[in-house]
Protein backbone atom coordinates (compact mmCIF):
# COMPACT_ATOMS: atom_id res chain seq x y z
CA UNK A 1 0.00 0.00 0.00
CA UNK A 2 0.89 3.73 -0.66
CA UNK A 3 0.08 6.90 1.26
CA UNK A 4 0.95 8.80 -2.33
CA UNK A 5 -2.11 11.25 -3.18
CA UNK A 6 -3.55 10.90 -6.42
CA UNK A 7 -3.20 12.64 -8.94
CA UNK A 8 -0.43 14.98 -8.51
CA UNK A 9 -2.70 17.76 -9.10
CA UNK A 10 -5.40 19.53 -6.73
CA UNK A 11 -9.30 18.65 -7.49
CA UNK A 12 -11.59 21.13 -5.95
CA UNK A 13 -14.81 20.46 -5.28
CA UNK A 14 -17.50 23.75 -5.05
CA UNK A 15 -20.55 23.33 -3.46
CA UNK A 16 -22.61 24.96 -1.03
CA UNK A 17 -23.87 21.93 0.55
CA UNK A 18 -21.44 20.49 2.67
CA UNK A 19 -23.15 16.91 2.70
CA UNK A 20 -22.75 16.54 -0.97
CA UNK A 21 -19.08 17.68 -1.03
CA UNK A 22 -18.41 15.06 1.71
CA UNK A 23 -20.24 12.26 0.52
CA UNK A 24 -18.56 13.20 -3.40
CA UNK A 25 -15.03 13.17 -1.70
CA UNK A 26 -15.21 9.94 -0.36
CA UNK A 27 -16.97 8.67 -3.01
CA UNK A 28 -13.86 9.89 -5.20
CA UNK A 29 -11.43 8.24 -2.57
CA UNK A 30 -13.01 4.85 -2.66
CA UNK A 31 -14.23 4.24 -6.21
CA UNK A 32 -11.28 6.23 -7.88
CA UNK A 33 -8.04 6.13 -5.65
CA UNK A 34 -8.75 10.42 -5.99
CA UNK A 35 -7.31 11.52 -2.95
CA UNK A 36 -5.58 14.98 -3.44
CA UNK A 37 -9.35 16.70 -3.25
CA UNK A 38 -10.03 20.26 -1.71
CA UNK A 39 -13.44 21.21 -0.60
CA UNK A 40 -15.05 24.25 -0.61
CA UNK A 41 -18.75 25.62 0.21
CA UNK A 42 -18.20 29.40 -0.03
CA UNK A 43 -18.05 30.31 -4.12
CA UNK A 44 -15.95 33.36 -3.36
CA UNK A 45 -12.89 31.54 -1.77
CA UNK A 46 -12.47 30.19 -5.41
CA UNK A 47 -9.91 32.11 -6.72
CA UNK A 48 -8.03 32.78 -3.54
CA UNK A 49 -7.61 29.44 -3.29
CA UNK A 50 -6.79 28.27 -6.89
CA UNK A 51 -4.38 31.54 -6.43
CA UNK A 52 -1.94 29.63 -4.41
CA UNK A 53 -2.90 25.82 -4.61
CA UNK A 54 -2.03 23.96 -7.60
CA UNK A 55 -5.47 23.23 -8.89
CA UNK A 56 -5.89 21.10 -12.29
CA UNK A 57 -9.78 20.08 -12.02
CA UNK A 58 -12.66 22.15 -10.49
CA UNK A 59 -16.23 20.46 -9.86
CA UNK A 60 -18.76 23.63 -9.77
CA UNK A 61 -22.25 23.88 -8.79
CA UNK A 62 -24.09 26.40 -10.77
CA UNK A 63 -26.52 27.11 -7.70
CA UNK A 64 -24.66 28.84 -4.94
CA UNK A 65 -25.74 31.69 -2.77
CA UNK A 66 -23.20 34.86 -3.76
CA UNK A 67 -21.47 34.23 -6.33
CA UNK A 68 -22.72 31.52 -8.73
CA UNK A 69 -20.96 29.10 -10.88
CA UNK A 70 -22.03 30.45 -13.83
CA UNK A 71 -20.81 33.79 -12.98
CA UNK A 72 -17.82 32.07 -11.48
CA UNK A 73 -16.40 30.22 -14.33
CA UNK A 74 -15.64 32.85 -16.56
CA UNK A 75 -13.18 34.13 -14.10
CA UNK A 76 -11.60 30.63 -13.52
CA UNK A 77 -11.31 29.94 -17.61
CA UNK A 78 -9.90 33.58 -17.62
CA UNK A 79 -7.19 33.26 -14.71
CA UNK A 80 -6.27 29.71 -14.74
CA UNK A 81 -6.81 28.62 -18.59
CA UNK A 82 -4.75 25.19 -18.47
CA UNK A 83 -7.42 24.17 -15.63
CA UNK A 84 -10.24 21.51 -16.40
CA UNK A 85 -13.80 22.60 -15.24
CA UNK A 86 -17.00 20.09 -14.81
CA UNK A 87 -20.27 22.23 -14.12
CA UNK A 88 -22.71 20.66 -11.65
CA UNK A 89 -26.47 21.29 -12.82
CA UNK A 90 -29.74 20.60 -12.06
CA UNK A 91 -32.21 18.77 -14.48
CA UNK A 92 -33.80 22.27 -15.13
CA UNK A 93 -30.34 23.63 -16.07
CA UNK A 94 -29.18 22.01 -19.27
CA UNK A 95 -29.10 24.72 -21.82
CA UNK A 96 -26.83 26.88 -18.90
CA UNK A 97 -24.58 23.95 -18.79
CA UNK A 98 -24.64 23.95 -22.73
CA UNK A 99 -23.70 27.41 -22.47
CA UNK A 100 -21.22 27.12 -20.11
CA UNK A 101 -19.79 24.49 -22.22
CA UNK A 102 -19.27 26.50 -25.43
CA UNK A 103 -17.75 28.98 -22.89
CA UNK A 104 -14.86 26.40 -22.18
CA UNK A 105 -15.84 23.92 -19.25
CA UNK A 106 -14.63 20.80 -19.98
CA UNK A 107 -18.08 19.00 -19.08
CA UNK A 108 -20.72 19.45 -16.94
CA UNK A 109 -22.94 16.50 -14.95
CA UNK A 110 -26.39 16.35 -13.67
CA UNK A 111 -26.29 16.61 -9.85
CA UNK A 112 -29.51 14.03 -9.12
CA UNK A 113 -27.39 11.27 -11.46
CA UNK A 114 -25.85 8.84 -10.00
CA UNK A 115 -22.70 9.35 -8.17
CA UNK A 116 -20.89 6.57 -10.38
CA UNK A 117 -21.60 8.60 -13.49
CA UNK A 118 -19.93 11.69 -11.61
CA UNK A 119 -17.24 9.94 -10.69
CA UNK A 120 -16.82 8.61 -14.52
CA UNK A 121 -17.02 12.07 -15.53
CA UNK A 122 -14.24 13.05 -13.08
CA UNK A 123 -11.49 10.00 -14.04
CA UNK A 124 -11.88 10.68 -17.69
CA UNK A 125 -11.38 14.90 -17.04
CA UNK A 126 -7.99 13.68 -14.77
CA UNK A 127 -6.98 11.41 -17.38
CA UNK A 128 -7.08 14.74 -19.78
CA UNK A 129 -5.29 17.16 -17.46
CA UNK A 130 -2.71 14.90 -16.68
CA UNK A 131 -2.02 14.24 -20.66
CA UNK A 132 -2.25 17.65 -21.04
CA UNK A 133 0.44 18.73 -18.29
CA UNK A 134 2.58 15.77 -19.73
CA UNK A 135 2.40 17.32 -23.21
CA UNK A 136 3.31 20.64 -21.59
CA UNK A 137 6.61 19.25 -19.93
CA UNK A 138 7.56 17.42 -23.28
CA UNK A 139 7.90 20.93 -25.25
CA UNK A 140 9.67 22.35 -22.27
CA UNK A 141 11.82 19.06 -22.34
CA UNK A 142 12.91 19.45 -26.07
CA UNK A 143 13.33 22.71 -26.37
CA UNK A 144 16.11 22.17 -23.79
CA UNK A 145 17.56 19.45 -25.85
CA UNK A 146 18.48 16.43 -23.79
CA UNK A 147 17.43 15.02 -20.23
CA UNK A 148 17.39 17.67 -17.49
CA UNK A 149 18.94 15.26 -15.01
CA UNK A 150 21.63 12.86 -16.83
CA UNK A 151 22.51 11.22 -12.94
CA UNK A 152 19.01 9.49 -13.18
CA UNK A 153 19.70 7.68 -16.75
CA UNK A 154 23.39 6.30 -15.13
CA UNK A 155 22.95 2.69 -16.09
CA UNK A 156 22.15 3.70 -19.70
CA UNK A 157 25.63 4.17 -21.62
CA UNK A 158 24.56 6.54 -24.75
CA UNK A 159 25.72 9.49 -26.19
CA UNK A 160 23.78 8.92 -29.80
CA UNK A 161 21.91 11.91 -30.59
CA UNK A 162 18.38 9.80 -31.32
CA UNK A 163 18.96 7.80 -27.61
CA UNK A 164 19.32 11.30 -25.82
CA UNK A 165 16.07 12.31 -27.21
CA UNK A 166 14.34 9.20 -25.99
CA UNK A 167 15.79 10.10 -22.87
CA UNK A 168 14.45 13.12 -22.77
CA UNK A 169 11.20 12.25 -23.81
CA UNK A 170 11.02 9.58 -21.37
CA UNK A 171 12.31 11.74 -18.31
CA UNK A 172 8.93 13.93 -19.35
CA UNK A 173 6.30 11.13 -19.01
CA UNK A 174 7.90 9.26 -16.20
CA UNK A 175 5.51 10.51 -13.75
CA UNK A 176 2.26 9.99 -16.11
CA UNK A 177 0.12 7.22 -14.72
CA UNK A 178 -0.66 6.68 -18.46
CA UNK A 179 0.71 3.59 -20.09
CA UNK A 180 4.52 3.64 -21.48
CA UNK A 181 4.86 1.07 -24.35
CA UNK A 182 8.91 0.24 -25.66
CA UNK A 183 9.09 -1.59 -28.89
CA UNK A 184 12.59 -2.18 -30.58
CA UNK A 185 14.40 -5.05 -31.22
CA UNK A 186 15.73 -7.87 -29.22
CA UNK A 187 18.70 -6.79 -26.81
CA UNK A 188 18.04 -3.20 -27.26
CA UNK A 189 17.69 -2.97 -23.65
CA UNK A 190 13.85 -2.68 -23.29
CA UNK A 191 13.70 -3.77 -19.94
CA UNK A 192 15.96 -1.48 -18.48
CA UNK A 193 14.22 1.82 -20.22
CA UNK A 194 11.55 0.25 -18.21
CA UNK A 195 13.62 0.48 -15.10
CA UNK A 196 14.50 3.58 -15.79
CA UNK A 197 11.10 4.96 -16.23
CA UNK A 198 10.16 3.09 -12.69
CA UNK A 199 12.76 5.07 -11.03
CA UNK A 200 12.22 8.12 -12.51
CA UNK A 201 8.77 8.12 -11.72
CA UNK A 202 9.53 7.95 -7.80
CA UNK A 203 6.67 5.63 -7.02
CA UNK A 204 6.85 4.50 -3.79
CA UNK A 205 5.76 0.86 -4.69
CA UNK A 206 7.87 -1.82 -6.33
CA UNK A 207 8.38 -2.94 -10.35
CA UNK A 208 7.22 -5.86 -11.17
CA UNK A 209 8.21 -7.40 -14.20
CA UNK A 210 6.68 -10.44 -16.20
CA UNK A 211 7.01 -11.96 -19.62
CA UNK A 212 3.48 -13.05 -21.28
CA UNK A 213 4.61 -14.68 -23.93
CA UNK A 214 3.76 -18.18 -24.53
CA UNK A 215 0.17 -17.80 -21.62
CA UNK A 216 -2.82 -19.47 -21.94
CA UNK A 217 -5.93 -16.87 -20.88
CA UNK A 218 -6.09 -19.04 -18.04
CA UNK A 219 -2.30 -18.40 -16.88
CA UNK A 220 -2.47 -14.77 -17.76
CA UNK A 221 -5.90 -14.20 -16.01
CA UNK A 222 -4.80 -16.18 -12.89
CA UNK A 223 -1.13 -14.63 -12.60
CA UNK A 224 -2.16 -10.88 -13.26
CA UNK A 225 -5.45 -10.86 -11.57
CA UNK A 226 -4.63 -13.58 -9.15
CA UNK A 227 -7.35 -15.85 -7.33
CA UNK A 228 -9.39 -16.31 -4.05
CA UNK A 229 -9.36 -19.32 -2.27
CA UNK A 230 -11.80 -21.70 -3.55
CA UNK A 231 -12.43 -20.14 -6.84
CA UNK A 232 -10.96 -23.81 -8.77
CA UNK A 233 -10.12 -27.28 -8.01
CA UNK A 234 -6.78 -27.30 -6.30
CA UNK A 235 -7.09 -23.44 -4.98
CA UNK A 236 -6.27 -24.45 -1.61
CA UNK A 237 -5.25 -20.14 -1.02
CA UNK A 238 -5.93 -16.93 -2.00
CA UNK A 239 -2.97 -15.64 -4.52
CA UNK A 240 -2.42 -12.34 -5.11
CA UNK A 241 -2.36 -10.91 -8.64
CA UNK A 242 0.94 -9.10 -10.45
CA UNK A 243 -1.58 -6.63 -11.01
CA UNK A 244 -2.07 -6.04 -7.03
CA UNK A 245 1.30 -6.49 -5.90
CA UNK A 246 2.53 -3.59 -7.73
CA UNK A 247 0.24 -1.11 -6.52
CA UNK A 248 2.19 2.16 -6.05
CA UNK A 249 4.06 1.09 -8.57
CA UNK A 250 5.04 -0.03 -11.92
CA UNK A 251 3.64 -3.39 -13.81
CA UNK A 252 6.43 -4.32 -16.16
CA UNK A 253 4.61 -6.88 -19.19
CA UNK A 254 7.13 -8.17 -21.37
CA UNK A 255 6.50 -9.48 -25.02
CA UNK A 256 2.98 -8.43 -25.30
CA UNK A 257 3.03 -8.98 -28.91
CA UNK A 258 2.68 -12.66 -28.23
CA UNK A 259 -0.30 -12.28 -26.08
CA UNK A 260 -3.79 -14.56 -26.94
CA UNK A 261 -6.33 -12.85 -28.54
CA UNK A 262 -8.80 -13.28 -25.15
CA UNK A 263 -5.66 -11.64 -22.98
CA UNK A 264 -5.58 -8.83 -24.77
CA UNK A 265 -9.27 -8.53 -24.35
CA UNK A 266 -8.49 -8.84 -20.37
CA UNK A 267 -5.73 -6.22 -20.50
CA UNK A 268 -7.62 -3.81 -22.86
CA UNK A 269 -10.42 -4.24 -19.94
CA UNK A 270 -8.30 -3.64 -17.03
CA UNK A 271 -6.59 -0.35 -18.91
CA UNK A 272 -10.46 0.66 -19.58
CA UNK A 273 -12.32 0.67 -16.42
CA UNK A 274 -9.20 0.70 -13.99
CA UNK A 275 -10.25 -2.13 -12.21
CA UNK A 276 -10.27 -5.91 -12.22
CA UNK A 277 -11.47 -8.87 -10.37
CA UNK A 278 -9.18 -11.68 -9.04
CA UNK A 279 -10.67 -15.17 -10.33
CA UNK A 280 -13.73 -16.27 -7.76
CA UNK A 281 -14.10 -13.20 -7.00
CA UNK A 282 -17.42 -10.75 -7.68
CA UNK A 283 -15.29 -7.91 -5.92
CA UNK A 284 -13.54 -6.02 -8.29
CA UNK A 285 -10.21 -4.05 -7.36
CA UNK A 286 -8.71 -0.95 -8.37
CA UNK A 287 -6.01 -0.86 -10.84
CA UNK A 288 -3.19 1.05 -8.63
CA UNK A 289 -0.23 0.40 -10.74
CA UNK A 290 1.16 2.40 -13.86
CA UNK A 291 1.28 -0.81 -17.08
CA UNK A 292 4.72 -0.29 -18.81
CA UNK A 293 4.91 -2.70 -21.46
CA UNK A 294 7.66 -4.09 -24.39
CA UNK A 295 7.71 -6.06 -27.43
CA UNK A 296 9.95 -6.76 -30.46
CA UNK A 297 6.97 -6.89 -32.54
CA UNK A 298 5.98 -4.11 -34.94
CA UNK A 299 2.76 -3.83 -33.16
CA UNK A 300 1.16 -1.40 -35.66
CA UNK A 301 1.51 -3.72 -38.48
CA UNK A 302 -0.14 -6.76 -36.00
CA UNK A 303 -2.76 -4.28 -35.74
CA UNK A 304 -3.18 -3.39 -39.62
CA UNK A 305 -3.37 -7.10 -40.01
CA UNK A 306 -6.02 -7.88 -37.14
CA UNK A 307 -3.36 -9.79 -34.81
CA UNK A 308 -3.09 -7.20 -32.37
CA UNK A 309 -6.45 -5.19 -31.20
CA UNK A 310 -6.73 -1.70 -32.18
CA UNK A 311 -8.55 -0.33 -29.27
CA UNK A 312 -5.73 -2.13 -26.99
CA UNK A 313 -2.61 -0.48 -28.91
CA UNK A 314 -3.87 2.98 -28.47
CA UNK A 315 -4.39 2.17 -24.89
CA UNK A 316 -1.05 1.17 -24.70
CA UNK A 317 0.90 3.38 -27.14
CA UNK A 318 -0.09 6.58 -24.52
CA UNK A 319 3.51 6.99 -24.55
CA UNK A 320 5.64 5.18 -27.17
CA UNK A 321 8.97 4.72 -26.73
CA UNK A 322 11.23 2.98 -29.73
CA UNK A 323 14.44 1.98 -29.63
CA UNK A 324 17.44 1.77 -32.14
CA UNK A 325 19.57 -1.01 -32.82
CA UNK A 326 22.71 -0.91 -31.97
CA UNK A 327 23.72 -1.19 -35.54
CA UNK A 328 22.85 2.58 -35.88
CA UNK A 329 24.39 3.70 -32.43
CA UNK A 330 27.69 3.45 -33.97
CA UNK A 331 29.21 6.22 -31.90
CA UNK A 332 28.18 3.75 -28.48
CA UNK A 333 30.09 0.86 -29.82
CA UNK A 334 33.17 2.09 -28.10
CA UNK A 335 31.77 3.00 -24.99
CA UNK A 336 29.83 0.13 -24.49
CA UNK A 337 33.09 -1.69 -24.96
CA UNK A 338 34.82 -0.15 -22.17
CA UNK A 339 31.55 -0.31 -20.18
CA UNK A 340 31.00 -4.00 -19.87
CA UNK A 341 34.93 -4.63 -20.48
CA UNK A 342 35.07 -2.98 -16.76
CA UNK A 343 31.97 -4.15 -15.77
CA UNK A 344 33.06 -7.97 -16.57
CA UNK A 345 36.56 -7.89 -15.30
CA UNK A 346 35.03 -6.32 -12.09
CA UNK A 347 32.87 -9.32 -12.00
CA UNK A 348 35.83 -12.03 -12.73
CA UNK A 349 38.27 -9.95 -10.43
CA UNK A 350 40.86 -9.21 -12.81
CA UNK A 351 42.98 -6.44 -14.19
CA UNK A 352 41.00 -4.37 -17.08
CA UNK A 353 43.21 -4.70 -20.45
CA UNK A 354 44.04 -2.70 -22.79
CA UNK A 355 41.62 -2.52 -25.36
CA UNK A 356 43.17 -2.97 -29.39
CA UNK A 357 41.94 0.25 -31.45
CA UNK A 358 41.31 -2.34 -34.30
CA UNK A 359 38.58 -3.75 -31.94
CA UNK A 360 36.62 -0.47 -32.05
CA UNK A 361 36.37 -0.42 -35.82
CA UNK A 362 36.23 -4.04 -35.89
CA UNK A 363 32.49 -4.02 -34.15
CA UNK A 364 31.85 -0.58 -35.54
CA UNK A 365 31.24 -2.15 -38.70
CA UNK A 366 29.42 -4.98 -37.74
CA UNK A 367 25.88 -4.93 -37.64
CA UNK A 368 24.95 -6.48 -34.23
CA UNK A 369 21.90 -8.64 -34.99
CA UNK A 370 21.41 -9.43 -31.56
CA UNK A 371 22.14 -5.53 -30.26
CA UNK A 372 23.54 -4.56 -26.89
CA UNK A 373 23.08 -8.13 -25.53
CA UNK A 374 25.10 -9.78 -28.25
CA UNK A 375 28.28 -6.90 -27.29
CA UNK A 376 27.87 -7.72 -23.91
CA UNK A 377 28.00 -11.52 -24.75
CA UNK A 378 31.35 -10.91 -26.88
CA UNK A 379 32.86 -9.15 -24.04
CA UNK A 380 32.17 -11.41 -21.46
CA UNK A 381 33.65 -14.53 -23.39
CA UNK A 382 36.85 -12.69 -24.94
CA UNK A 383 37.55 -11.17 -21.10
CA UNK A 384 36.87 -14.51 -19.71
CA UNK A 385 39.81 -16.37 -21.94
CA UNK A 386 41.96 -13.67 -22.05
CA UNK A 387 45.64 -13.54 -20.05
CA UNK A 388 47.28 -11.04 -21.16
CA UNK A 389 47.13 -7.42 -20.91
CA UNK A 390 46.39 -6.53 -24.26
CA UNK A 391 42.71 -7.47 -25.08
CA UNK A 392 43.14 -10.65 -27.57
CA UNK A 393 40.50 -9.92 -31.01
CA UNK A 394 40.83 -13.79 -31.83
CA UNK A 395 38.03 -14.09 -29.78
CA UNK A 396 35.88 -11.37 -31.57
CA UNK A 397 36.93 -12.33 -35.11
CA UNK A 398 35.68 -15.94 -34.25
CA UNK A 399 32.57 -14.99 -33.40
CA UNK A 400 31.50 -12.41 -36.17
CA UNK A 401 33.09 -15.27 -38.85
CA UNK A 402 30.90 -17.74 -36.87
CA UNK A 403 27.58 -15.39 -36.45
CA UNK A 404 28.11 -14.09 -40.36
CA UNK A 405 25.54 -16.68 -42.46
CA UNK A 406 26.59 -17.54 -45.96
CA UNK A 407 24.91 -14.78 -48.17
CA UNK A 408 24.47 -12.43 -45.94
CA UNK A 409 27.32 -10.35 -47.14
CA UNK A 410 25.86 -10.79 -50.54
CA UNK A 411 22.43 -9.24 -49.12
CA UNK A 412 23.87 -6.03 -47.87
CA UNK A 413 25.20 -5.51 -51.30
CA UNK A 414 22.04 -6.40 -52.98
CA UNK A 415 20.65 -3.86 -51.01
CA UNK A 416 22.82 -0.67 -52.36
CA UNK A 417 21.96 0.17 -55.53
CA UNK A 418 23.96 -1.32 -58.31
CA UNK A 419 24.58 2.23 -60.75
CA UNK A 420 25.73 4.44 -57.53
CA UNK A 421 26.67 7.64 -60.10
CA UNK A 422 23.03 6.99 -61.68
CA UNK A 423 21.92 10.56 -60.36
CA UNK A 424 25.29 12.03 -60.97
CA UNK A 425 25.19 14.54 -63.94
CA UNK A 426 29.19 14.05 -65.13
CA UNK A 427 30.96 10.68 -63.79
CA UNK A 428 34.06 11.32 -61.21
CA UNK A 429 37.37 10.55 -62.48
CA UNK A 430 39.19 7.61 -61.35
CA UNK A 431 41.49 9.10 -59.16
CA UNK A 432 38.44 10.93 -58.03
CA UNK A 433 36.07 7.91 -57.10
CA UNK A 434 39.10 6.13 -55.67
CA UNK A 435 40.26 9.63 -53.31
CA UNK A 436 36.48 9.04 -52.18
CA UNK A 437 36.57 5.72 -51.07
CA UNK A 438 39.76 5.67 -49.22
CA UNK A 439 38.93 8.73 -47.22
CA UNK A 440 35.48 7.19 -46.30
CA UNK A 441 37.73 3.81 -45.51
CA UNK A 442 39.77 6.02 -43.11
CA UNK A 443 36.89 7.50 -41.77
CA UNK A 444 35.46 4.01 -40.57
CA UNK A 445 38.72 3.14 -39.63
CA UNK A 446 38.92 6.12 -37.10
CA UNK A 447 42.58 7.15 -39.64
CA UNK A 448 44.40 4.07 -38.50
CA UNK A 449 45.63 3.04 -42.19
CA UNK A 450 45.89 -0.98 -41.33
CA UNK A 451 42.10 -1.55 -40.76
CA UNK A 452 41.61 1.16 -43.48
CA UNK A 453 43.15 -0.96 -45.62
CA UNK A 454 41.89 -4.63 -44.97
CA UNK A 455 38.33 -2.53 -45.59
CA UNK A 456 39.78 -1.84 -49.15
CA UNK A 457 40.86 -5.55 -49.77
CA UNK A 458 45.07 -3.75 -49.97
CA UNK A 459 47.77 -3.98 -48.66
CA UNK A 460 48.80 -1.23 -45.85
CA UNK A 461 51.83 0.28 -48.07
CA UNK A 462 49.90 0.29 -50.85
CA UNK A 463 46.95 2.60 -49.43
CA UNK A 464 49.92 4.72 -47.80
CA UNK A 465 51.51 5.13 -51.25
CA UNK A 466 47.77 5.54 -52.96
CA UNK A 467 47.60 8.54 -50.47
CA UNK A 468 50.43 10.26 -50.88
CA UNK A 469 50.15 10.18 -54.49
CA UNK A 470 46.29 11.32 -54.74
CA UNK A 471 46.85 13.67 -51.59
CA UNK A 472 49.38 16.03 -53.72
C-alpha cells in the first residue's frame, strides 16, 4: 500500500452543501483512488484558493448563494486557462450547462445522477489534465535538448543523438500514470528503459516485471489478476495478482506482442475501467499500478493485419517509446566496450586490459543482430579467456566469422543500388572515385591506415603510397 495522493494535481470540489461535497469526496477516494481533493462551500474563496494551490480540475455547482458558478467560471477559464472545469447542474439547467460548455468547461454533470456517473465524468477529465500537463513538460523538455537530469539515466551508456532524445522524452512522461509502451528489437535494452522509467517516476511501490509470452488466458488471467481461495479445483489459497502487488508502482509486461487474442481482451479491460477482479471473485479491485509494457513486434503492423487489437494499442501506445539497434548507435560501440569490459573484469576480479583500437572499428562495422546483448555476450567470453594485458580480437573475429551466415554479405550488397553515379550529372574521375573511397575507408577506420586498408581488400603500403600520391 501507498500513502501517495492521487493525482499529482489539486481537485476542488464547489458546493454549497457540505453533505454533498463530503459524501462526493469519499466517493472519489473509494471508487477512484482520488485523494488529493479540496473542498469548498463558499463560491468566493475560489480564486483565492486556486491563487496559491495547484489546482488542475474544479467540480462547480451552478446554484450557490453569492457568487454563482455560472458567474464564477468565466473568471476561472480567464485566470487559470490550463485548468479543467466540470459544471454541476440541475435537471432544469441544461441549456446553462450547454452554455457554459461553449464557454470552455470541460463537461458538466447532472447533480440528481448517479454518483458513479460523476465519478466517470471526473477520471476521464484527470486522465485529460494529466495528458495535457505531460504534453506541456515534453515541449519544455525538447526545447532544452536532452534530459534535465543525466545522474538518473546512469545505467544507460549513450551518447547517440536519437537515444538522448528518448531520454528526454522519457524523463517527461515518467511521472504519467498513463501507459509507457517500448518496442525495438531484441537486446536493445527494453527492460531497463523500463527500469528507468520506474525510477524516474519515484513511485513509492515496487516494479514488477513479467514476460506473457507463450500464456494461456487461463495463466495470464490467474497470474495478473490472481485468485481467491476456492475459486478452482486445487485453490487451496488466495494468490495475489501481479496486477495487485505492484500497486504504487510499476507493472512491467514483457513481449505483449505474443499475447492470446482473449488476454488482450483482459488487458484492454483492465486499462479501460481501472479495475479488475481476481478469479472467484465478484469484488472487483482498483487498478493502482502504472502498465509499462515491451515487445519486439511491430505492433502497428499486428494491428493493420487484425493480430493485435486496435482499441488495446492505443491504450497502450499513450507513450511510445522505440528503440534503435545498436547497428545505428555506432558512436556507443566504443563505450559500451569499455563499459561492460570494466563491468566484466570487475565481475571475474581481474585487471581491465588494454583494449586494441582495431577492436573499435572491428564491431563498428558490424551490424549487431542481436544488439547490446550480443556486445555484452562478446565481451564477457573474450575477457573470460583472455591472459594477457592486451585485449586478444581472436576471440571477436571468431565470433562475427561464426555469427556471419553464408549470403548475408551478398544481401547487404544487394541492397545498395547497383549504378551508384546513376543521379550524378558528369561521372568522377578515377582518381576521383578512388580519393572518395579511401577517405570514407579512413573514416570508418577512425585514420588508423591498417584496418583502413583490410576494408579496401590492400595492402597497408599500398593505401599509404595511394595517399600520398592522390593527396598532392
Amino acid at each position: 500500500m501507498t500513502d501517495r495522493t492521487y493525482p499529482d494535481f489539486k481537485v476542488l470540489l464547489v458546493d454549497d452543501e457540505e453533505s454533498f461535497l463530503r459524501s462526493l469526496a469519499i466517493a472519489l477516494e473509494r471508487s477512484a483512488r482520488i485523494t488529493n481533493i479540496l473542498r469548498e462551500s463558499d463560491s468566493r474563496e475560489v480564486l483565492e484558493i486556486m491563487a496559491t494551490a495547484d489546482v488542475g480540475l474544479v467540480l462547480l455547482d451552478l446554484t450557490m448563494p453569492h457568487l454563482s458558478g455560472e458567474r464564477l467560471l468565466p473568471m476561472i477559464l480567464e485566470e487559470h486557462p490550463d485548468t479543467a472545469v466540470i459544471v454541476v447542474t440541475g435537471i432544469n439547467q441544461l441549456e446553462t450547462a450547454v452554455e457554459c460548455m461553449r464557454l470552455g468547461a470541460y463537461d458538466y454533470c447532472v447533480k440528481t445522477d448517479e454518483l458513479s456517473r460523476i465519478i466517470s465524468g471526473v477520471c476521464r477529465a484527470v486522465e485529460t489534465v494529466e495528458l495535457r500537463r505531460v504534453n506541456s513538460d515534453l515541449q519544455k523538455r525538447f526545447l532544452a535538448r536532452g534530459p534535465s537530469d543525466m545522474a538518473a539515466f546512469s545505467a544507460i551508456i549513450t551518447r547517440d543523438k536519437t537515444m538522448l532524445s528518448i531520454l528526454s522524452y522519457l524523463e517527461a512522461v515518467a511521472k504519467s500514470p498513463q501507459p509507457i509502451l517500448i518496442t525495438g528489437e531484441s537486446g536493445t535494452g527494453k527492460e531497463l528503459v523500463a527500469k528507468t522509467a520506474h525510477a524516474l517516476s519515484k513511485a513509492e511501490g515496487e516494479m514488477i516485471s513479467f514476460n506473457v509470452a507463450g500464456l494461456d488466458d487461463a495463466m495470464f488471467s490467474d497470474t495478473l489478476f490472481g485468485h481467491i481461495k476456492g475459486a478452482f479445483t486445487g485453490a487451496s489459497d488466495k494468490r495475489l495478482g501481479l496486477i495487485e502487488q505492484a500497486e504504487g508502482g510499476t507493472l512491467f509486461l514483457d513481449e505483449v506482442g505474443d499475447m492470446s487474442p482473449a488476454s488482450q481482451i483482459k488487458l484492454l479491460r483492465v486499462l479501460q475501467d481501472k479495475e479488475y477482479y481476481p478469479l472467484g471473485s465478484d469484488r472487483p479491485k482498483r487498478l493502482r499500478a502504472r502498465i509499462v509494457t515491451a515487445t519486439n513486434r511491430d505492433l502497428e503492423a499486428m494491428r493493420a493485419e487484425g493480430t493485435f487489437r486496435k482499441d488495446l494499442f492505443y491504450r497502450l501506445s499513450t507513450h511510445h517509446v522505440h528503440l534503435p539497434p545498436l547497428r545505428r548507435r555506432s558512436d556507443d560501440v566504443s563505450l559500451l566496450i569499455k563499459h561492460f569490459i570494466a563491468l566484466v573484469s570487475r565481475e571475474l576480479g581481474k585487471s581491465i586490459p588494454t583494449v586494441p583500437i582495431e577492436l573499435y572499428v572491428l564491431l563498428k562495422n558490424y551490424s549487431f543482430p542481436g544488439n547490446i546483448r550480443e556486445l555484452k555476450a562478446m565481451v564477457y567470453d573474450a575477457v573470460s579467456v583472455n591472459d594477457s594485458r592486451m585485449l586478444s580480437l581472436a576471440t571477436f573475429r571468431r565470433r562475427i566469422g561464426h555469427l556471419v551466415r553464408p549470403g548475408q554479405d551478398k544481401a547487404k550488397r544487394e541492397e545498395t543500388p547497383e549504378r551508384l553515379f546513376a543521379e550524378l550529372e558528369s561521372l568522377p574521375t578515377l582518381e576521383e572515385a578512388a580519393l572518395q573511397l579511401m577517405k570514407e575507408a579512413m573514416q570508418r577506420a577512425d585514420g588508423n591506415q591498417s584496418i583502413a586498408s583490410r576494408l579496401l581488400g590492400i595492402s597497408q603500403p599500398a593505401l599509404s603510397k595511394r595517399l600520398k600520391r592522390l593527396l598532392v
